[in-house]
PDB file of N, CA and C in Angstrom:
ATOM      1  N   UNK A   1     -50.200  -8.790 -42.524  1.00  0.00           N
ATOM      2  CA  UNK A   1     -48.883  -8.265 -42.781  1.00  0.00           C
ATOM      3  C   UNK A   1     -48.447  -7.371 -41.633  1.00  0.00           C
ATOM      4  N   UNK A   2     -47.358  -7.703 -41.571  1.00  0.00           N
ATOM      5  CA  UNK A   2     -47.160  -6.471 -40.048  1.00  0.00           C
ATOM      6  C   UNK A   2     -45.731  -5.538 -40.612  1.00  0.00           C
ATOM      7  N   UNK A   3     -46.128  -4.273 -39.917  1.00  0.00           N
ATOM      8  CA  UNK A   3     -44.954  -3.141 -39.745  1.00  0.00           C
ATOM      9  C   UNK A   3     -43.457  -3.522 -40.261  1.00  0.00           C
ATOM     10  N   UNK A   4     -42.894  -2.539 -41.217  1.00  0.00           N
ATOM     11  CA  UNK A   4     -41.725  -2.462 -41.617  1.00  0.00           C
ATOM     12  C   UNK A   4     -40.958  -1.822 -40.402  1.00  0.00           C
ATOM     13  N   UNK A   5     -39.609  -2.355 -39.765  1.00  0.00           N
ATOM     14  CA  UNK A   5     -38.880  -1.925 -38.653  1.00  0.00           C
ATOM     15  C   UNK A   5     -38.907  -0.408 -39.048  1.00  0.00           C
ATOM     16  N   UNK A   6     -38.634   0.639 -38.281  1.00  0.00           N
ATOM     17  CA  UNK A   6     -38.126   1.985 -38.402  1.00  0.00           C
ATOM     18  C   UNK A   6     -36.848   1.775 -38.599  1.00  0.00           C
ATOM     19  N   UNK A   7     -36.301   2.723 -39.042  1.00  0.00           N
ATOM     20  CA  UNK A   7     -34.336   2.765 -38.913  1.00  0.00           C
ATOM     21  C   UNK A   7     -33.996   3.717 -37.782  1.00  0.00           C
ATOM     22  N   UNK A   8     -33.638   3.030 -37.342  1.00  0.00           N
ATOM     23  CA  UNK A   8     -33.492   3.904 -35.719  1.00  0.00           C
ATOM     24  C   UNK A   8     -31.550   4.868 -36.063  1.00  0.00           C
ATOM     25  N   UNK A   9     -32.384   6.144 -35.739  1.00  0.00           N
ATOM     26  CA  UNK A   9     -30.646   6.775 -35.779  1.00  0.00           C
ATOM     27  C   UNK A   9     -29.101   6.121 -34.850  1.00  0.00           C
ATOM     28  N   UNK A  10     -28.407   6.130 -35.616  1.00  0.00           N
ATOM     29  CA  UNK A  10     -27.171   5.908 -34.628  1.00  0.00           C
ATOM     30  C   UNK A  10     -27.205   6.698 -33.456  1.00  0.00           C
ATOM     31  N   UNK A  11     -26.683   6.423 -32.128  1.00  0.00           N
ATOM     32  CA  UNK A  11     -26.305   7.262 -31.451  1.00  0.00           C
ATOM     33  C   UNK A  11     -25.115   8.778 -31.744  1.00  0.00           C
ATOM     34  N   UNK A  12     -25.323   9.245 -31.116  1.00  0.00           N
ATOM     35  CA  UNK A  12     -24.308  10.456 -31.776  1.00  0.00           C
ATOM     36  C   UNK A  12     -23.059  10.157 -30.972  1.00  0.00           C
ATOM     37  N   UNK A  13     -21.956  10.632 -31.827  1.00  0.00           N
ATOM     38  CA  UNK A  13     -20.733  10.446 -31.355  1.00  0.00           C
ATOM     39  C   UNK A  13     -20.207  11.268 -30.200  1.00  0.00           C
ATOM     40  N   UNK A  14     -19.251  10.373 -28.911  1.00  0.00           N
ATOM     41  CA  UNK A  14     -19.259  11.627 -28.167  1.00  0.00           C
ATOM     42  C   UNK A  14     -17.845  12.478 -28.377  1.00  0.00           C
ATOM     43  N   UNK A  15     -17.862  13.489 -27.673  1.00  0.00           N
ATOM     44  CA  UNK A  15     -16.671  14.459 -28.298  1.00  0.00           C
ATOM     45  C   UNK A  15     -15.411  14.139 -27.469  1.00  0.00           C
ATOM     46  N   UNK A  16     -14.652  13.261 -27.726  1.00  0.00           N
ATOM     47  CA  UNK A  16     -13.348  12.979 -27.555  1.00  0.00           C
ATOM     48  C   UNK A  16     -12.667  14.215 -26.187  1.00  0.00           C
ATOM     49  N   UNK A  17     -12.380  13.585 -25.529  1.00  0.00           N
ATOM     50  CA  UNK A  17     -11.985  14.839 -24.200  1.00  0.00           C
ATOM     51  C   UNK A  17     -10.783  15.433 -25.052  1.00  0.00           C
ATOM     52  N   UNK A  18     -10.704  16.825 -24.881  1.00  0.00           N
ATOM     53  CA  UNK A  18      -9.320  17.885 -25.668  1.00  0.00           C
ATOM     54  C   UNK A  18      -8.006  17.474 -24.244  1.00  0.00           C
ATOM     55  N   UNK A  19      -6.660  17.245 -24.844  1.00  0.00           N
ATOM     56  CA  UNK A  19      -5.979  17.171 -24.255  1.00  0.00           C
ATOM     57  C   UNK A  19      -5.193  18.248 -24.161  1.00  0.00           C
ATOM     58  N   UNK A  20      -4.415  18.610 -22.757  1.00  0.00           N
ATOM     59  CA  UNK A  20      -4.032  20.320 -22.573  1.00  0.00           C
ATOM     60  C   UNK A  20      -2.679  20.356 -23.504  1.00  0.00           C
ATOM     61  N   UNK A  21      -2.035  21.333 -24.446  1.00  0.00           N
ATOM     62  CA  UNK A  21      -1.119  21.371 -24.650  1.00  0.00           C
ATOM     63  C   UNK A  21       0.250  22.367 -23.772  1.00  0.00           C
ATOM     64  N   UNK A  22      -0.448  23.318 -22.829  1.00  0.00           N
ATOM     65  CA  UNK A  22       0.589  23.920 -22.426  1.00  0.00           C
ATOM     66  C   UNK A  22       0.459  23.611 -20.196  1.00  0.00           C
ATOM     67  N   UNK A  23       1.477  23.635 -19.874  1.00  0.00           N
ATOM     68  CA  UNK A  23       1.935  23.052 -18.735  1.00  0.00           C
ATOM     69  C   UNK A  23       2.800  24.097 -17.832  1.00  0.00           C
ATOM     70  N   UNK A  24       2.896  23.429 -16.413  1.00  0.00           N
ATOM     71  CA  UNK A  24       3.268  23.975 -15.568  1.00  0.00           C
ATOM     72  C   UNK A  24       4.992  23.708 -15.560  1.00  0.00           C
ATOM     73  N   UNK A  25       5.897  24.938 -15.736  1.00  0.00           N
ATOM     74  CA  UNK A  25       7.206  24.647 -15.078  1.00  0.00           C
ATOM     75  C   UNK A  25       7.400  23.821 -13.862  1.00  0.00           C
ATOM     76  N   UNK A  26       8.410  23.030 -14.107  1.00  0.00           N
ATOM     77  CA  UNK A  26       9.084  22.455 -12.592  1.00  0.00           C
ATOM     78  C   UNK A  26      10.058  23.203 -12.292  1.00  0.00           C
ATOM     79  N   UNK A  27      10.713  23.905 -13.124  1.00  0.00           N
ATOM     80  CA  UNK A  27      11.692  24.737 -12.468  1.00  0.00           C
ATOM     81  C   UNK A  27      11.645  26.284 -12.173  1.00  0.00           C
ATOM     82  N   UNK A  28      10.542  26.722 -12.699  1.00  0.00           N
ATOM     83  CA  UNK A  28      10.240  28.301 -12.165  1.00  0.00           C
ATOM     84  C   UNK A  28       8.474  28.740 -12.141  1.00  0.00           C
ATOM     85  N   UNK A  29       7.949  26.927 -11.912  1.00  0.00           N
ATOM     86  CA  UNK A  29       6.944  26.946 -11.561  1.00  0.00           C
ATOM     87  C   UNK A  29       5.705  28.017 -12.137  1.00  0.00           C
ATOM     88  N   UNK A  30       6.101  28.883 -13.413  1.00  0.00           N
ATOM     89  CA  UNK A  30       5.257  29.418 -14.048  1.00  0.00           C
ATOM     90  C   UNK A  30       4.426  28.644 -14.736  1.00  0.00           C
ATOM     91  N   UNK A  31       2.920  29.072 -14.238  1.00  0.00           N
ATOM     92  CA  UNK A  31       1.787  28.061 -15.081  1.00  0.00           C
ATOM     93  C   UNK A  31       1.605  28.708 -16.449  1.00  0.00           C
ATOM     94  N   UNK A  32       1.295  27.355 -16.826  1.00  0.00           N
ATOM     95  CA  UNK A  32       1.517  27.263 -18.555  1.00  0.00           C
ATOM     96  C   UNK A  32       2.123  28.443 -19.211  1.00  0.00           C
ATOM     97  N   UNK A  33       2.759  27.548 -18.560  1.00  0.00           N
ATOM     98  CA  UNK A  33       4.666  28.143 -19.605  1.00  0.00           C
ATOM     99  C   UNK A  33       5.181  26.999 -20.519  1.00  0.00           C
ATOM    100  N   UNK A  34       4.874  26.423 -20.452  1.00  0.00           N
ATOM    101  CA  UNK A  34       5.910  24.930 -21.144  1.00  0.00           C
ATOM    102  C   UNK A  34       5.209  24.649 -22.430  1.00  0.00           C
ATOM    103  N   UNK A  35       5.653  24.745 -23.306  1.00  0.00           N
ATOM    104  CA  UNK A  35       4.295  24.145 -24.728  1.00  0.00           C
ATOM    105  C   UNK A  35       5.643  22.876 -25.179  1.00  0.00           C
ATOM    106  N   UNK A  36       4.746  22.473 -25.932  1.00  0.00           N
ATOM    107  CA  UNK A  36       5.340  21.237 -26.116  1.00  0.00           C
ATOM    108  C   UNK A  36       5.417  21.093 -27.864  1.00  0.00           C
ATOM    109  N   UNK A  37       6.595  20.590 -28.742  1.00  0.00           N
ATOM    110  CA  UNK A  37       6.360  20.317 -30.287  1.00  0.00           C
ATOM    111  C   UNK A  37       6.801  19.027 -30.387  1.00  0.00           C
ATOM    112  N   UNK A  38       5.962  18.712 -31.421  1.00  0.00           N
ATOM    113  CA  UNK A  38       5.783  17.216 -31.693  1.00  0.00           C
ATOM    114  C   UNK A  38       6.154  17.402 -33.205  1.00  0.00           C
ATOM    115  N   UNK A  39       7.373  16.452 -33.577  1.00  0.00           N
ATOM    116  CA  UNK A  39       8.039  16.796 -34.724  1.00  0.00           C
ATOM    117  C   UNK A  39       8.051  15.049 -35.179  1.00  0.00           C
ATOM    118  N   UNK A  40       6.902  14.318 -35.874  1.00  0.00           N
ATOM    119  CA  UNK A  40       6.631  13.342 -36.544  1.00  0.00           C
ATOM    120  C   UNK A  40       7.303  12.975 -37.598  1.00  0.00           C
ATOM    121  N   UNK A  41       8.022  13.612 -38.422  1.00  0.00           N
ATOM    122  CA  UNK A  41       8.827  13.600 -39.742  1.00  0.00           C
ATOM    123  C   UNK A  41      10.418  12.686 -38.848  1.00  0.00           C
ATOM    124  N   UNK A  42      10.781  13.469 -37.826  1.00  0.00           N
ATOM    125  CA  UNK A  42      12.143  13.354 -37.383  1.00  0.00           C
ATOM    126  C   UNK A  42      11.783  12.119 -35.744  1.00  0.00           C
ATOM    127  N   UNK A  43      10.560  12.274 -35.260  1.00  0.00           N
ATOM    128  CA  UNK A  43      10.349  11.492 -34.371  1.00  0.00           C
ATOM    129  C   UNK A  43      10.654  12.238 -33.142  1.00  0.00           C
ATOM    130  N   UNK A  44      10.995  13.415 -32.876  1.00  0.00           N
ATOM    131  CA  UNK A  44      11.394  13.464 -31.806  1.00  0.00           C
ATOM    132  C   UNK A  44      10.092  15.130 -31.630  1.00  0.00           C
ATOM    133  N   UNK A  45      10.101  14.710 -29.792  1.00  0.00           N
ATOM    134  CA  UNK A  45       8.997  15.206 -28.831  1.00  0.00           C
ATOM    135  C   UNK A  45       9.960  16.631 -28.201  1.00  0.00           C
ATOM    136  N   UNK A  46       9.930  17.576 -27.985  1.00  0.00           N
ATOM    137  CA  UNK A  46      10.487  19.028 -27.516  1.00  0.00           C
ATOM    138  C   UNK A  46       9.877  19.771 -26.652  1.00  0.00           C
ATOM    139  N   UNK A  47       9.536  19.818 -25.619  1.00  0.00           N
ATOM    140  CA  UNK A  47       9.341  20.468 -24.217  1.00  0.00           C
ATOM    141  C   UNK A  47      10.323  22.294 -24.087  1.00  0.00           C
ATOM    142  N   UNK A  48       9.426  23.128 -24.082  1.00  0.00           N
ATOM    143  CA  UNK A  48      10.235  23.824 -23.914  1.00  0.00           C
ATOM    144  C   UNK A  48       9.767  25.382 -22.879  1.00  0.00           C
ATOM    145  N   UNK A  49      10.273  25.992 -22.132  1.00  0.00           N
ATOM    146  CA  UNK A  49       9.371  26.843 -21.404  1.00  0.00           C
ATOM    147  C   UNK A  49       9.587  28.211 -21.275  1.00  0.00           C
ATOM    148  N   UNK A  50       9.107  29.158 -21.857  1.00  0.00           N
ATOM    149  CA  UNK A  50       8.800  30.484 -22.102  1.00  0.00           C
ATOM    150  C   UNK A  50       9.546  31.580 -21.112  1.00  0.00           C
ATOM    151  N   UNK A  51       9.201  31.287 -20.276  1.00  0.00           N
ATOM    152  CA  UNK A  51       9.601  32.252 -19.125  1.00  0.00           C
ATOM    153  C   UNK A  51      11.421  32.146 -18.521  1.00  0.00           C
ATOM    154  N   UNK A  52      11.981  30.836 -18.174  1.00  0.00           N
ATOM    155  CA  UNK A  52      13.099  29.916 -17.601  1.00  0.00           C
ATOM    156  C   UNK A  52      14.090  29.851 -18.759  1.00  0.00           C
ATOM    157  N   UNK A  53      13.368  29.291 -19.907  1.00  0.00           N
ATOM    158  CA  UNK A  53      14.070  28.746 -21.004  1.00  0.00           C
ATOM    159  C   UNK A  53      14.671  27.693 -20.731  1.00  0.00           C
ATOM    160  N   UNK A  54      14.090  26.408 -20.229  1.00  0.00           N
ATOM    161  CA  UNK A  54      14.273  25.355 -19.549  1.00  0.00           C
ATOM    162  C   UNK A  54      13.758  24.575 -20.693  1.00  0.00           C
ATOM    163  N   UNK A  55      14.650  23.544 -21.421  1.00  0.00           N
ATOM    164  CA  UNK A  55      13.965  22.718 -22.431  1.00  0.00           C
ATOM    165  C   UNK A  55      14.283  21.442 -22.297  1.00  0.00           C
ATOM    166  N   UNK A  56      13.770  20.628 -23.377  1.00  0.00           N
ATOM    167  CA  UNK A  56      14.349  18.857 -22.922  1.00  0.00           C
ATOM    168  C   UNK A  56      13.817  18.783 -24.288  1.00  0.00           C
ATOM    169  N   UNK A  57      14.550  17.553 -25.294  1.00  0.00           N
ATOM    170  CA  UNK A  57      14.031  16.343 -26.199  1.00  0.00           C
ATOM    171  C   UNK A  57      13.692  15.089 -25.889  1.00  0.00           C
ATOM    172  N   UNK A  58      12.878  14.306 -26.662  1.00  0.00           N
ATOM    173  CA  UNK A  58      12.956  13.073 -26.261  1.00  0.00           C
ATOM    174  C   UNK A  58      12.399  12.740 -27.498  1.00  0.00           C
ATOM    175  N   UNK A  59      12.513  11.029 -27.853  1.00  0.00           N
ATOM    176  CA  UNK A  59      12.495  10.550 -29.010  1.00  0.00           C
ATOM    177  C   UNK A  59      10.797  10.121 -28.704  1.00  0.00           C
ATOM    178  N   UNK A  60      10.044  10.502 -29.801  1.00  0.00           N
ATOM    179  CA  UNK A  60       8.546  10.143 -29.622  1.00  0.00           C
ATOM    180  C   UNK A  60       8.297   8.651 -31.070  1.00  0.00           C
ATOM    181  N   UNK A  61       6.783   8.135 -30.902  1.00  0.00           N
ATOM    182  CA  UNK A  61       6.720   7.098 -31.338  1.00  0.00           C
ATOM    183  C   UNK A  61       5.019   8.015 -31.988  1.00  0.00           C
ATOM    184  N   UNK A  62       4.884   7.132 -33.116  1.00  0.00           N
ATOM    185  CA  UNK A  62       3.054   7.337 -33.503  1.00  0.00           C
ATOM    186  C   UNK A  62       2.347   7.799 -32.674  1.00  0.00           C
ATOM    187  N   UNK A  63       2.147   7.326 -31.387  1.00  0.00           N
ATOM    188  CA  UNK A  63       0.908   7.227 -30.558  1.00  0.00           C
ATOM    189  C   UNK A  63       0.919   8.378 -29.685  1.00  0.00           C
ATOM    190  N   UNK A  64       2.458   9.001 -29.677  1.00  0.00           N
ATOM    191  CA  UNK A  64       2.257  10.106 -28.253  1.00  0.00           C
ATOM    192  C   UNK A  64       1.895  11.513 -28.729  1.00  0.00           C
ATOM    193  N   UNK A  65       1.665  11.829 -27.594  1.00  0.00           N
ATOM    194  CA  UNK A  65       0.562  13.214 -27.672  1.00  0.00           C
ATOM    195  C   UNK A  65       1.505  14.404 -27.000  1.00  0.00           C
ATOM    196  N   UNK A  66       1.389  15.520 -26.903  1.00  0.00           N
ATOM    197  CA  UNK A  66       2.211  16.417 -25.818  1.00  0.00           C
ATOM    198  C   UNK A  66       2.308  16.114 -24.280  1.00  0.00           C
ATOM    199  N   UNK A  67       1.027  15.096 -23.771  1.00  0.00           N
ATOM    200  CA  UNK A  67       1.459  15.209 -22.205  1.00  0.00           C
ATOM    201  C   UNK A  67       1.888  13.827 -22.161  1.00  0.00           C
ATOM    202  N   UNK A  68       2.102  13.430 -22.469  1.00  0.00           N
ATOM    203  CA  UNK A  68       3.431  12.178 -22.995  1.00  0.00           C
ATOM    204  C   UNK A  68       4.944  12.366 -22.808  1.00  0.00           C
ATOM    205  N   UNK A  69       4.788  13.214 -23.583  1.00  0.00           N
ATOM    206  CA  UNK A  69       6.481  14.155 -23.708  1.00  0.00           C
ATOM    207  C   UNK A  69       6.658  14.972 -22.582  1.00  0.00           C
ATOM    208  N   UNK A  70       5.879  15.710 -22.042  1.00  0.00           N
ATOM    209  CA  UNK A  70       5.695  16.012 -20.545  1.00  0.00           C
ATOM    210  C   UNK A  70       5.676  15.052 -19.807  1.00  0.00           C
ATOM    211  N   UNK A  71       5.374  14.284 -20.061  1.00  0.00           N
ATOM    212  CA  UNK A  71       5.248  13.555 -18.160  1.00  0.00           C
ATOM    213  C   UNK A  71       6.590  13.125 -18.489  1.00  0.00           C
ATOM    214  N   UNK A  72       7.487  12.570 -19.404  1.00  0.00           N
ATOM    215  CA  UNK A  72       8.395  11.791 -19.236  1.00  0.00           C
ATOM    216  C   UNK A  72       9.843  13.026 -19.243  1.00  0.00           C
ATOM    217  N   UNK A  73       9.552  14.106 -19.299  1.00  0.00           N
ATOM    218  CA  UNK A  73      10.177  15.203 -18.770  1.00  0.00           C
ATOM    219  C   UNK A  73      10.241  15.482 -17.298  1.00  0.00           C
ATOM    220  N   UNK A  74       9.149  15.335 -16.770  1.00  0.00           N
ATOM    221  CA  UNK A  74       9.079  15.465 -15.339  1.00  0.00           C
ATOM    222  C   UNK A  74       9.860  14.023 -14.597  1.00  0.00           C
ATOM    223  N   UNK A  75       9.363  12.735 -14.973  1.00  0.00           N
ATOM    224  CA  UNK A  75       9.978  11.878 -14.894  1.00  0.00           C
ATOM    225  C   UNK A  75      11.398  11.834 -14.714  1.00  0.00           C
ATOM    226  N   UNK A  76      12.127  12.327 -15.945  1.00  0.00           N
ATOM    227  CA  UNK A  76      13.809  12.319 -16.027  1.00  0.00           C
ATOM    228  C   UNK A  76      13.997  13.615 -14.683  1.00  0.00           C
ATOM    229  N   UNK A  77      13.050  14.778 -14.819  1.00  0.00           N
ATOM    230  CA  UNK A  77      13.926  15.664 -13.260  1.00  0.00           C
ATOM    231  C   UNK A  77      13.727  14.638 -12.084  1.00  0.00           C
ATOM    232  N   UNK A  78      12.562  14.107 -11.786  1.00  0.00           N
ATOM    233  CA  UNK A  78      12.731  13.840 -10.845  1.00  0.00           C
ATOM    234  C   UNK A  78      13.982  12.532 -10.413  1.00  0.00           C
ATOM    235  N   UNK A  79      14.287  11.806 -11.443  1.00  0.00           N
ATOM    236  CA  UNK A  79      15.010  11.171 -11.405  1.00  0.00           C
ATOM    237  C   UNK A  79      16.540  11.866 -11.009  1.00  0.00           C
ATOM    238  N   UNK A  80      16.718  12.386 -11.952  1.00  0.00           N
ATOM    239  CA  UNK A  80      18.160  13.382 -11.562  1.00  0.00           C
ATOM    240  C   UNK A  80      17.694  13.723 -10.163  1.00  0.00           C
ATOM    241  N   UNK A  81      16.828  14.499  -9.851  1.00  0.00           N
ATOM    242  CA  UNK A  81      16.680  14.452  -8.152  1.00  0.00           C
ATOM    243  C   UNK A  81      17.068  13.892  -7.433  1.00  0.00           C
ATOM    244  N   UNK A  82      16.631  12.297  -7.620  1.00  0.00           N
ATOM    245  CA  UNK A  82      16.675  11.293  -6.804  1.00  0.00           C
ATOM    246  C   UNK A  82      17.873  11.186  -6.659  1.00  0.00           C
ATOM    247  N   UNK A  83      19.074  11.176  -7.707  1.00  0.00           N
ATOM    248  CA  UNK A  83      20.318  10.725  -7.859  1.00  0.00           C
ATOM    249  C   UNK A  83      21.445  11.785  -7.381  1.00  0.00           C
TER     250      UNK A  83
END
């Protein structure tokens, strides 16, 4: 008769990297100044910054996170830039 297998432990789970919630102004360049609200009920993403009082909306979906709504903030200045 031979050996019953062992139950070998699962590996352990690894810890999901933390994503930053607060950010650098583009317009008065104060670091983390900008926090970001994520309003799921109504759908919409809110950028807003402490120091400037420099804000933006944008319409968010399930999946986005705060630097989502940030990048596509930076996105629209630089665009107006461009233009």
């Amino acid at each position: 008769m031979g050996k019953r297998k062992s139950s070998a432990k699962p590996p352990p789970k690894k810890a999901r990297p933390k994503l930053e919630t607060t950010f650098a102004c583009p317009f008065c360049n104060a670091d983390k100044s900008v926090s970001c609200e994520l309003d799921r009920e109504t759908n919409v993403g809110a950028v807003k910054c402490s120091q400037c009082k420099a804000a933006w909306t944008t319409k968010i979906h399930q999946l986005s996170e705060a630097i989502d709504v940030y990048s596509e903030w930076i996105d629209a200045c630089e665009e107006e830039n461009a233009s």
